[in-house]
Protein backbone atom coordinates (compact mmCIF):
# COMPACT_ATOMS: atom_id res chain seq x y z
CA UNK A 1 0.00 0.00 0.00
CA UNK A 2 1.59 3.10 -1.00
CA UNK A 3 1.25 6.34 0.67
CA UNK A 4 -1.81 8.01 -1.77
CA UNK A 5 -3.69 5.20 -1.11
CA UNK A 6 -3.54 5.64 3.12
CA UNK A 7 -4.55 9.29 2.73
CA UNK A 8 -7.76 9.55 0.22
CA UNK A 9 -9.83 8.24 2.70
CA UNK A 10 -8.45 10.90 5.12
CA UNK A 11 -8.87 13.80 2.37
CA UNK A 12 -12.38 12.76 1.17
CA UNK A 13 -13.16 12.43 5.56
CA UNK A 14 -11.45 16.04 5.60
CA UNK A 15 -13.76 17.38 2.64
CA UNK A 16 -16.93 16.27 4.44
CA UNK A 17 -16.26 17.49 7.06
CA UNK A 18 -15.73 21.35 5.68
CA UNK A 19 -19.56 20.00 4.21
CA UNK A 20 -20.73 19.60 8.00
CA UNK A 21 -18.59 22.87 8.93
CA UNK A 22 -20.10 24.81 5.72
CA UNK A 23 -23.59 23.76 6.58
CA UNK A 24 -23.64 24.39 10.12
CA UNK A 25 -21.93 27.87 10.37
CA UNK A 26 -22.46 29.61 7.47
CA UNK A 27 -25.14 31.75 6.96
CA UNK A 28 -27.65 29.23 7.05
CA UNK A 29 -31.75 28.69 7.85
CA UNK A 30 -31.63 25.47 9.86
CA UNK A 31 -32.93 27.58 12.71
CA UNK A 32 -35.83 28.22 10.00
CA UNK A 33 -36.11 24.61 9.27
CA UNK A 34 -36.11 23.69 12.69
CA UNK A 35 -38.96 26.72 13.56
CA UNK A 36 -41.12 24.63 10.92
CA UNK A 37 -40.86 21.70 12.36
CA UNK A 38 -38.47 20.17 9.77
CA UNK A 39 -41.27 18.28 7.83
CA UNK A 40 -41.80 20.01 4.62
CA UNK A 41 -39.90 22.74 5.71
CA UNK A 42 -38.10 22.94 2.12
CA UNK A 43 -41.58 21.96 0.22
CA UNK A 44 -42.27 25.83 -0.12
CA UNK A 45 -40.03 27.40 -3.04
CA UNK A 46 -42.04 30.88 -2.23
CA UNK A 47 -40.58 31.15 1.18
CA UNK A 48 -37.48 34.49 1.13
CA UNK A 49 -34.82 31.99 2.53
CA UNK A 50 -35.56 28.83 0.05
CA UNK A 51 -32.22 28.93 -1.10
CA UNK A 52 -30.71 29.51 1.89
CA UNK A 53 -32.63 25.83 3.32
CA UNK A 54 -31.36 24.27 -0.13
CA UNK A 55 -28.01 25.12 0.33
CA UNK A 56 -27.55 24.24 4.07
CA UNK A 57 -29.37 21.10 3.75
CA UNK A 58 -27.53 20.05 0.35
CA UNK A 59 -24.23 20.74 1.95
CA UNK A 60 -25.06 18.36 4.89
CA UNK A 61 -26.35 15.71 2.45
CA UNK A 62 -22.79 15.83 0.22
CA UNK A 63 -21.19 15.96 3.76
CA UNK A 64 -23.10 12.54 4.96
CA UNK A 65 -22.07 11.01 1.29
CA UNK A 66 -18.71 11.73 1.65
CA UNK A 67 -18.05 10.77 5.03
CA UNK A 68 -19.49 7.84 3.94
CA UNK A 69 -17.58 7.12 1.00
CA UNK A 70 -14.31 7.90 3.11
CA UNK A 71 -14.69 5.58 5.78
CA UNK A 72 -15.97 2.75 3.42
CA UNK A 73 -12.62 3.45 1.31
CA UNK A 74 -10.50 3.09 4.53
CA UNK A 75 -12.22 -0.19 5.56
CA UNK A 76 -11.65 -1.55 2.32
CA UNK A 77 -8.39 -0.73 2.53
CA UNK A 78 -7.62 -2.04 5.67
CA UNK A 79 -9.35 -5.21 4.82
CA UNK A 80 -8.00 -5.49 1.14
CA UNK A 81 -5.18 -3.39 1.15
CA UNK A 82 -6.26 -1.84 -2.21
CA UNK A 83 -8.63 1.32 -2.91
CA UNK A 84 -11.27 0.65 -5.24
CA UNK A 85 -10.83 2.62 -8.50
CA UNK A 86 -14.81 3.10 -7.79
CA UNK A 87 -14.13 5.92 -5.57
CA UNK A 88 -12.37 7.36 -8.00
CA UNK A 89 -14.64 7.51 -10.54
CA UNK A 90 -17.66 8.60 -8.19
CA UNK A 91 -15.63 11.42 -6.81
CA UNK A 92 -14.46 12.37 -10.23
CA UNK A 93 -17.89 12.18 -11.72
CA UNK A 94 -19.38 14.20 -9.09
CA UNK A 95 -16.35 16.90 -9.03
CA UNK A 96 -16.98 17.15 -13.18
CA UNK A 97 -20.83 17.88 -12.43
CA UNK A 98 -20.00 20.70 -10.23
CA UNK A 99 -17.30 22.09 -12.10
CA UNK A 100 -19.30 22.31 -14.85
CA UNK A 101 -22.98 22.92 -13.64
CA UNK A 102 -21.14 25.75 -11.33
CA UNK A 103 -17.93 26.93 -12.88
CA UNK A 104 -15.56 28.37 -12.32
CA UNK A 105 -16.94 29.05 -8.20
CA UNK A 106 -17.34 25.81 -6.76
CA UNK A 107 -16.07 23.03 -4.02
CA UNK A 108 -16.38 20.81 -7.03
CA UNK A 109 -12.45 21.04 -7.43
CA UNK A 110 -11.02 19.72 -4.57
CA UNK A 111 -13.26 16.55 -5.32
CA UNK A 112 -12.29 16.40 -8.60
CA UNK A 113 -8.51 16.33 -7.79
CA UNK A 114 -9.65 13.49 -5.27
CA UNK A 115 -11.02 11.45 -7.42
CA UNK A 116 -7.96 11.98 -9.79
CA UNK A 117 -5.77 11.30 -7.34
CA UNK A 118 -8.23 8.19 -6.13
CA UNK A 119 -7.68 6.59 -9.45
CA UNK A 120 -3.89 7.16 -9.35
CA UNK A 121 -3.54 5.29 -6.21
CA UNK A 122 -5.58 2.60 -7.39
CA UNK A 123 -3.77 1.74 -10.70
CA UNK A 124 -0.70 1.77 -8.72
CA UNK A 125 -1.30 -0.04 -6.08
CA UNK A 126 -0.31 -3.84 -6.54
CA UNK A 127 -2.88 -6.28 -8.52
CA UNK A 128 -4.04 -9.68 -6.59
CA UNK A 129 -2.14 -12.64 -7.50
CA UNK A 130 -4.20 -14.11 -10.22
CA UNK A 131 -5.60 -18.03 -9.60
């Protein structure tokens, strides 16, 4: 295991967590979710502070994704030893579709270089012995 491959899960854990960070204290409406009672508290797209919902909500969803995607990656490497080029591809895929649906202002970059980098480490890393 080389040393890419140890810290991808660690950068794509450190991305969702400036998701949680981004969602939480930025200027944000969850205590305008949380007045409504959560439920269909984003179903109104008349309400002033729609976007405001959207985004803090959508950055806490990306943030749950990616945490989860980084903590499956390091279990599979622990267990296997190997990062799936999956992650790659998912991360670059996703990056892409922000770069381009938001350029040139967007997080999308750092999870496109991830998922770059993702696919790097898991072309390089050593192939099972085939049976």
């Amino acid at each position: 295991m080389n040393a890419l491959t140890r810290w991808i899960p660690r950068l794509v854990i450190a991305t969702a967590l400036l998701h949680f960070a981004w969602a939480f204290v930025q200027p944000n409406a969850w205590g305008a979710i949380a007045a409504d009672g959560f439920y269909r508290s984003l179903a109104d797209d008349s309400l002033p502070d729609y976007y405001a919902r959207e985004t803090s909500v959508w950055f806490m969803v990306a943030g749950v994704a990616l945490l989860a995607m980084g903590t499956m990656a390091a279990h599979v490497i622990r267990t296997t030893g190997r990062l799936p080029a999956q992650l790659g591809w998912y991360l670059l895929v996703l990056g892409l579709g922000l770069c381009v649906l938001y350029f040139p202002v967007t997080g999308g970059w750092p999870v496109l270089v991830i998922g770059v980098l993702s696919l790097v480490a898991s072309h390089r890393a050593p192939q099972p012995a085939e049976r």
